[in-house]
Protein backbone atom coordinates (compact mmCIF):
# COMPACT_ATOMS: atom_id res chain seq x y z
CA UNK A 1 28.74 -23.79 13.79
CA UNK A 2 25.30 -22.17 12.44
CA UNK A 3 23.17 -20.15 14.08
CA UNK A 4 19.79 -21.09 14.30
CA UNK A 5 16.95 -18.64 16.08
CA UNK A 6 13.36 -20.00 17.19
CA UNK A 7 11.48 -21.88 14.87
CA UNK A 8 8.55 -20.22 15.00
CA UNK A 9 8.48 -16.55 15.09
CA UNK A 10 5.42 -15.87 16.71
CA UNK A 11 5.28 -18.35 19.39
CA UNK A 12 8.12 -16.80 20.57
CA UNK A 13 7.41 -13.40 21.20
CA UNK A 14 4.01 -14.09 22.21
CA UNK A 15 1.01 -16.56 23.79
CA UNK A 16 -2.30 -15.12 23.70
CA UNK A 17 -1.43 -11.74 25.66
CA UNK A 18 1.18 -12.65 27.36
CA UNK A 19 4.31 -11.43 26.87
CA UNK A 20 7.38 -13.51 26.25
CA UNK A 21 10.91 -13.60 25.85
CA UNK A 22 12.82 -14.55 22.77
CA UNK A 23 16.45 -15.57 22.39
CA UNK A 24 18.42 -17.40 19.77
CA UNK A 25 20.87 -20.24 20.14
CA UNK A 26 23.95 -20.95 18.28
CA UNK A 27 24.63 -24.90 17.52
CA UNK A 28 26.18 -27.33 15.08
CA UNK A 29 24.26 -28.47 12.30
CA UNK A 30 23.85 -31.70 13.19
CA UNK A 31 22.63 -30.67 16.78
CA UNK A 32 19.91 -29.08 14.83
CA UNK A 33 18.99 -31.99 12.25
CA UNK A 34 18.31 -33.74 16.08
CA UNK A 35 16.69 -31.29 17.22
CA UNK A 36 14.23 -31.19 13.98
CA UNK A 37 13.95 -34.98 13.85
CA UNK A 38 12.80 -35.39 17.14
CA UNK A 39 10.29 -32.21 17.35
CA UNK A 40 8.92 -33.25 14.06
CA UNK A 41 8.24 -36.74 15.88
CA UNK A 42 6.79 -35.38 18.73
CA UNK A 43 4.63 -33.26 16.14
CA UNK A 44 5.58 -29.35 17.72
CA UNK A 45 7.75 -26.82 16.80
CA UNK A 46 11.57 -26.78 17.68
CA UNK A 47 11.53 -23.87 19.99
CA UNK A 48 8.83 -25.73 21.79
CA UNK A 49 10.73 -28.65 22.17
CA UNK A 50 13.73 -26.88 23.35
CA UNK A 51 11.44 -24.94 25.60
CA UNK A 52 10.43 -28.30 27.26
CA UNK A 53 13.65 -29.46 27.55
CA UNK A 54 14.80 -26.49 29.25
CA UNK A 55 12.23 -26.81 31.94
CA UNK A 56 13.21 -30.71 32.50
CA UNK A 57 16.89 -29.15 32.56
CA UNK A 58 16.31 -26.59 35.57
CA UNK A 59 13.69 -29.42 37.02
CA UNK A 60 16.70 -31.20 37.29
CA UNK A 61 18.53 -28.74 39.05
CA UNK A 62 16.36 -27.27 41.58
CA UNK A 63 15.68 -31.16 42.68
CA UNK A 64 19.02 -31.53 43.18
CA UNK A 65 19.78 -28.92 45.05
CA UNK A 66 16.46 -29.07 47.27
CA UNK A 67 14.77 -25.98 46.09
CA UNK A 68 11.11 -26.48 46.61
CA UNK A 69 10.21 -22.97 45.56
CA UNK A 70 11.90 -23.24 42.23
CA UNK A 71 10.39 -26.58 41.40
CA UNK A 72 6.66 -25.33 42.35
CA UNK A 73 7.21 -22.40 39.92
CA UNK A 74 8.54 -24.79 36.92
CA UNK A 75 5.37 -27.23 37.49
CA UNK A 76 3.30 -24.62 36.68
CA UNK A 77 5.25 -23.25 33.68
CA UNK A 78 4.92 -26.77 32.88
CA UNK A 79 1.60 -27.13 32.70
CA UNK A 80 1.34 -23.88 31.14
CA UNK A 81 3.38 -24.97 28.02
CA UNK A 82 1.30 -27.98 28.44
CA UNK A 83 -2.04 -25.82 27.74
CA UNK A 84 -0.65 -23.82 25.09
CA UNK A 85 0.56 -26.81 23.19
CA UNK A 86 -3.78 -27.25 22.58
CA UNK A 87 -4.77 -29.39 25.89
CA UNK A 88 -7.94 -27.81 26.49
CA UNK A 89 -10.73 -29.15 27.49
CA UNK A 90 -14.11 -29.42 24.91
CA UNK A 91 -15.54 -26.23 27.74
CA UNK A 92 -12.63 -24.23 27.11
CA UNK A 93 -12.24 -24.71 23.42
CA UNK A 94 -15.71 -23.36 22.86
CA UNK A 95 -14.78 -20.41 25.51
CA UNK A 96 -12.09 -19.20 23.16
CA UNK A 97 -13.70 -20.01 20.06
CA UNK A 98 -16.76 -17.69 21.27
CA UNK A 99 -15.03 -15.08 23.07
CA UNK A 100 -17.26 -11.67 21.89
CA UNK A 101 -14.04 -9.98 21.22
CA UNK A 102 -12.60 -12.40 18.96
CA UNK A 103 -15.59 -12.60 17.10
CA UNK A 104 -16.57 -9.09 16.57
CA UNK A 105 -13.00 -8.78 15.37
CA UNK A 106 -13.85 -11.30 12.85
CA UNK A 107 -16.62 -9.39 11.73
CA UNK A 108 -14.80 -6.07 11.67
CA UNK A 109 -12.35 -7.79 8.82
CA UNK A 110 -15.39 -7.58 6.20
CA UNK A 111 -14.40 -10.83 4.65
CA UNK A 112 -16.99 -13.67 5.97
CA UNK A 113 -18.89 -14.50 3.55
CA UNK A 114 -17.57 -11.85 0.92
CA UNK A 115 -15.80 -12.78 -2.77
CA UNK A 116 -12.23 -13.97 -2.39
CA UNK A 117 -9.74 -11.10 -2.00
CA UNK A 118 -7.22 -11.47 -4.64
CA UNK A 119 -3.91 -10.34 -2.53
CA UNK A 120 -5.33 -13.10 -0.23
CA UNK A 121 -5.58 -15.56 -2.64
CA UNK A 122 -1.58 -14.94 -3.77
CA UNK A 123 -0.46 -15.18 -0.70
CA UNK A 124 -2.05 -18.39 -0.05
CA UNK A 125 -1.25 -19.78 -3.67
CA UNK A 126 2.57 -18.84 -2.22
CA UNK A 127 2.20 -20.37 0.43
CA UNK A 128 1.30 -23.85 -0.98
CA UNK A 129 4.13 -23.05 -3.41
CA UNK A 130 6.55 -22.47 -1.22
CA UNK A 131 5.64 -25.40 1.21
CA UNK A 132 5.51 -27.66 -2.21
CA UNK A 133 2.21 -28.57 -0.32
CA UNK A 134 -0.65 -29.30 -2.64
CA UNK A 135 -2.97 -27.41 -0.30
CA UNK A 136 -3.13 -23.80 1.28
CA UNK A 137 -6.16 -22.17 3.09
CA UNK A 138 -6.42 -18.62 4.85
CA UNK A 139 -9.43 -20.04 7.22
CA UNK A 140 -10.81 -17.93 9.69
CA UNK A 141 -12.42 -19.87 12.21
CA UNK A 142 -16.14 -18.66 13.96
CA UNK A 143 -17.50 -20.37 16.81
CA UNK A 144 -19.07 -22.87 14.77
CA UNK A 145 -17.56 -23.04 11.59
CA UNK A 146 -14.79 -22.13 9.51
CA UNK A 147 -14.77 -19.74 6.76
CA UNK A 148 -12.02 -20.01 4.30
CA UNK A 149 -11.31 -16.45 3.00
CA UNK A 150 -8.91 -17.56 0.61
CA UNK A 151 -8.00 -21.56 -0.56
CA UNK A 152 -5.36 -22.78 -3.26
CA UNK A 153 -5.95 -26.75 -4.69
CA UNK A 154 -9.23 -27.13 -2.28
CA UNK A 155 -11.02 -30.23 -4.07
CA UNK A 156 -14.92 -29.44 -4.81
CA UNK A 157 -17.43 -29.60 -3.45
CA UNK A 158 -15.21 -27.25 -0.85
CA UNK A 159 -13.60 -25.16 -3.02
CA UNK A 160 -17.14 -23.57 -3.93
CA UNK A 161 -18.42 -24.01 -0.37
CA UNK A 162 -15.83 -21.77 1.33
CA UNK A 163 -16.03 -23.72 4.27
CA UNK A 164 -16.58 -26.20 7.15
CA UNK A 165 -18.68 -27.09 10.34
CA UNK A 166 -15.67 -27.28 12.95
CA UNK A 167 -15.79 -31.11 12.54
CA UNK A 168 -13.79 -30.71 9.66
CA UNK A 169 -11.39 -28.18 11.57
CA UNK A 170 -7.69 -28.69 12.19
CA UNK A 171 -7.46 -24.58 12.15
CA UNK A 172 -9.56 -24.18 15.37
CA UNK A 173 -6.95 -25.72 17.41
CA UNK A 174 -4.62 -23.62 16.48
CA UNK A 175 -6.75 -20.52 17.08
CA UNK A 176 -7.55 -22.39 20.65
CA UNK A 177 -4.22 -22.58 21.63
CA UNK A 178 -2.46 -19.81 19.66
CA UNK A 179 0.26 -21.74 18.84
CA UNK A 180 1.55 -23.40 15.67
CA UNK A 181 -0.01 -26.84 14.94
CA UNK A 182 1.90 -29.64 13.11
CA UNK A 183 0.51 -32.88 11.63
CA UNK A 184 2.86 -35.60 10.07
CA UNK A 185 0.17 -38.09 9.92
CA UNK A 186 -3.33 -37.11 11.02
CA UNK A 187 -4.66 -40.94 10.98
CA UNK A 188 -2.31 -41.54 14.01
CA UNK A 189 -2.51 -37.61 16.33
CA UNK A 190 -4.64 -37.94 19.56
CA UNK A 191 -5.52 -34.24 18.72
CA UNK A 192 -7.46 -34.44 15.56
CA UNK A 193 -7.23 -38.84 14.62
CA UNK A 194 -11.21 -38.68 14.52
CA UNK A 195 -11.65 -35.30 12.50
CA UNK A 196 -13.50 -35.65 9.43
CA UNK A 197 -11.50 -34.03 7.30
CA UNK A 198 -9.82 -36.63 7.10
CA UNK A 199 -12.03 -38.97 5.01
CA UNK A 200 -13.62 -36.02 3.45
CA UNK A 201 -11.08 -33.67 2.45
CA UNK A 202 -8.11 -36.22 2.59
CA UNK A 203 -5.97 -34.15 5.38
CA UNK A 204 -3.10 -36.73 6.11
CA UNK A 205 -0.07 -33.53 6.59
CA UNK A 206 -1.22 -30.37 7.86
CA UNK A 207 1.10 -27.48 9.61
CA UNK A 208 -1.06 -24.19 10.63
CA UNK A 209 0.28 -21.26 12.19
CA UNK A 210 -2.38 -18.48 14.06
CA UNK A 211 -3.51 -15.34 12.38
CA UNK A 212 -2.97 -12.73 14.74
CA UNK A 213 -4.72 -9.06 14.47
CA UNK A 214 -2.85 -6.03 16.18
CA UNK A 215 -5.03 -6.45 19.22
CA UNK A 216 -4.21 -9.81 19.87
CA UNK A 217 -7.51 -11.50 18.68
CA UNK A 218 -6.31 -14.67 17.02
CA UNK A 219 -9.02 -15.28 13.73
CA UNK A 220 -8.00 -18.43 12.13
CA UNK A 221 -5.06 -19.91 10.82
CA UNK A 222 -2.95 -19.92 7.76
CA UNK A 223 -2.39 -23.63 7.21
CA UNK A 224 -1.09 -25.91 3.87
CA UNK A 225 -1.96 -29.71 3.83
CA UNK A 226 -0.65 -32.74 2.27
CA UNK A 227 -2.51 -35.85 1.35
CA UNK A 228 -0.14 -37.92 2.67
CA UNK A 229 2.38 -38.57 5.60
CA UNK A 230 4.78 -35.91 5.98
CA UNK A 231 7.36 -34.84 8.32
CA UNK A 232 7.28 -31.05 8.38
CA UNK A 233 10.99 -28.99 9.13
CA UNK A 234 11.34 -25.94 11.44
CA UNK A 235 11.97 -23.37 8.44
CA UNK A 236 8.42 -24.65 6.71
CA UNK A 237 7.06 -23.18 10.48
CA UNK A 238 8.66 -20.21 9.83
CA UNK A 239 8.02 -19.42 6.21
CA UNK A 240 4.83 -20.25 6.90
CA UNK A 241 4.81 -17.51 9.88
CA UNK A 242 6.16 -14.55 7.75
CA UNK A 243 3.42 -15.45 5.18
CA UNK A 244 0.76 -15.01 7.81
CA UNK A 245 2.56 -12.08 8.61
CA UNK A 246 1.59 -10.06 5.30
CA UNK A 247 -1.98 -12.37 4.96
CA UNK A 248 -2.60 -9.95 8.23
CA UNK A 249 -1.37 -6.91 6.85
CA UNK A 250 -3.55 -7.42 4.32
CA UNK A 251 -6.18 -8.33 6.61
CA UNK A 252 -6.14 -5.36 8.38
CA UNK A 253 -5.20 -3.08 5.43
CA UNK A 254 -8.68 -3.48 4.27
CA UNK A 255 -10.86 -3.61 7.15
C-alpha cells in the first residue's frame, strides 16, 4: 500500500475564504493510477474527483435511508464544488476579476508593468523544467488583461509584449474560481475550446494553479503549457503548487 495525500495542496486547505478540511488517504497503487486516469479525463484534480465521489457516496446513503435533511445539505455542497470547479457565469467572472480588493492588491505587488524580476523568472524557468513543459508563465491577471510578470519559452511577439487581452486567458479562470485548472487538449474543453490562444499562442496542454497573497486575494496563476495533447498527473498539480508557493513568497517579499 502507498500513501497518497490530496493532489493539490491548496485546494485543499482552502476556496476563496473559506475554510476547509484536509485529510489524506492511504490506497494501493493501482487504486491511484485509476484514480489519476480518470481525473485526468475528466480534466480536474484528484482530490476533486474524490471529493465528488464522496458526495455521490453519502448521496447514496442518505437516499437510502430517507434522510431529506442530509440530501438538501449535499445538493448544495454539490453545487458548490460545482462553482468552484469555474461554472460561473460571464456576470460573475467579471465580478471577481474586478473586485477593488483584488486589484489594489495587484497594484500593491509593484510588478505590472515593471522589468522582469529575476527570482521570478527562475522559478518559472523551474517550473517549465520540472513539468518538462515547453512553456511557464507567472501571469497576473487584471480585470481586463493579463500581465505576465515572469515567462520561460513565450514565442514573440508575446515574449516582448508581456501580455494578453483576457481573450487569450486560460489564467483568469483559474483566478475566477480559485482552483487548479487542467487542460489535456484545449481544442476539445467547453471551458476555454474558443480561446484564442489557441491559434495564436498554440495552447493545446495547459495546467495552472492560483497565486494566492496572505490575505486571500488570488492575482493570477502560475501555469506551464504544452503545444500539444497532454494528459497531466496529480504530482505535476502539486509540484506545480509548491512552486507557486515560493513565486508568492517572493511576491510578497518585495512588495
Amino acid at each position: 500500500m502507498g500513501t497518497h495525500g490530496c493532489d493539490g495542496r491548496s485546494d485543499c486547505v482552502a476556496s476563496g475564504s473559506v475554510p476547509l478540511k484536509a485529510a489524506t488517504i492511504r490506497v494501493s497503487q493501482d487504486l491511484w493510477s485509476l484514480l489519476e486516469e480518470e481525473a485526468a479525463r475528466q480534466e480536474i484534480s484528484v482530490s476533486q474527483f474524490v471529493r465528488d465521489a464522496a458526495l455521490l457516496r453519502v448521496g447514496h446513503l442518505a437516499g437510502a435511508r430517507g434522510d431529506d435533511g442530509d440530501l438538501v445539505r449535499i445538493v448544495q455542497l454539490a453545487a458548490q464544488a460545482n462553482g468552484e470547479r469555474r461554472r460561473f457565469t460571464s456576470e460573475e467572472r467579471r465580478g471577481k476579476l474586478a473586485d477593488p480588493r483584488r486589484l489594489e492588491a495587484l497594484e500593491r505587488t509593484g510588478l505590472l508593468g515593471i522589468k522582469e524580476d529575476p527570482v521570478l523568472h527562475r522559478l518559472t524557468r523551474l517550473a517549465a523544467k520540472s513539468l518538462d513543459a515547453s512553456v511557464a508563465l507567472t501571469s497576473l491577471v487584471e480585470a481586463d488583461r493579463q500581465f505576465f510578470a515572469s515567462s520561460y519559452g513565450l514565442p514573440e511577439p508575446w515574449a516582448t509584449e508581456r501580455g494578453t487581452t483576457l481573450l487569450h486567458s486560460f489564467c483568469q479562470h483559474v483566478v475566477v474560481s480559485n482552483q487548479p485548472l487542467l487542460v489535456g487538449d484545449a481544442r476539445r474543453h467547453p471551458l476555454v475550446q474558443r480561446n484564442l490562444a489557441i491559434e495564436d499562442l498554440d495552447v493545446i496542454a495547459y495546467i495552472g494553479v492560483p497565486l494566492v497573497d496572505s490575505s486571500d486575494n488570488t492575482l493570477g496563476s502560475l501555469c506551464v503549457i504544452e503545444h500539444e495533447p497532454r494528459q497531466w498527473r496529480s504530482q505535476d498539480v502539486e509540484l506545480l503548487h509548491d512552486i507557486a508557493a515560493a513565486v508568492m513568497d517572493r511576491v510578497e517579499h518585495r512588495a
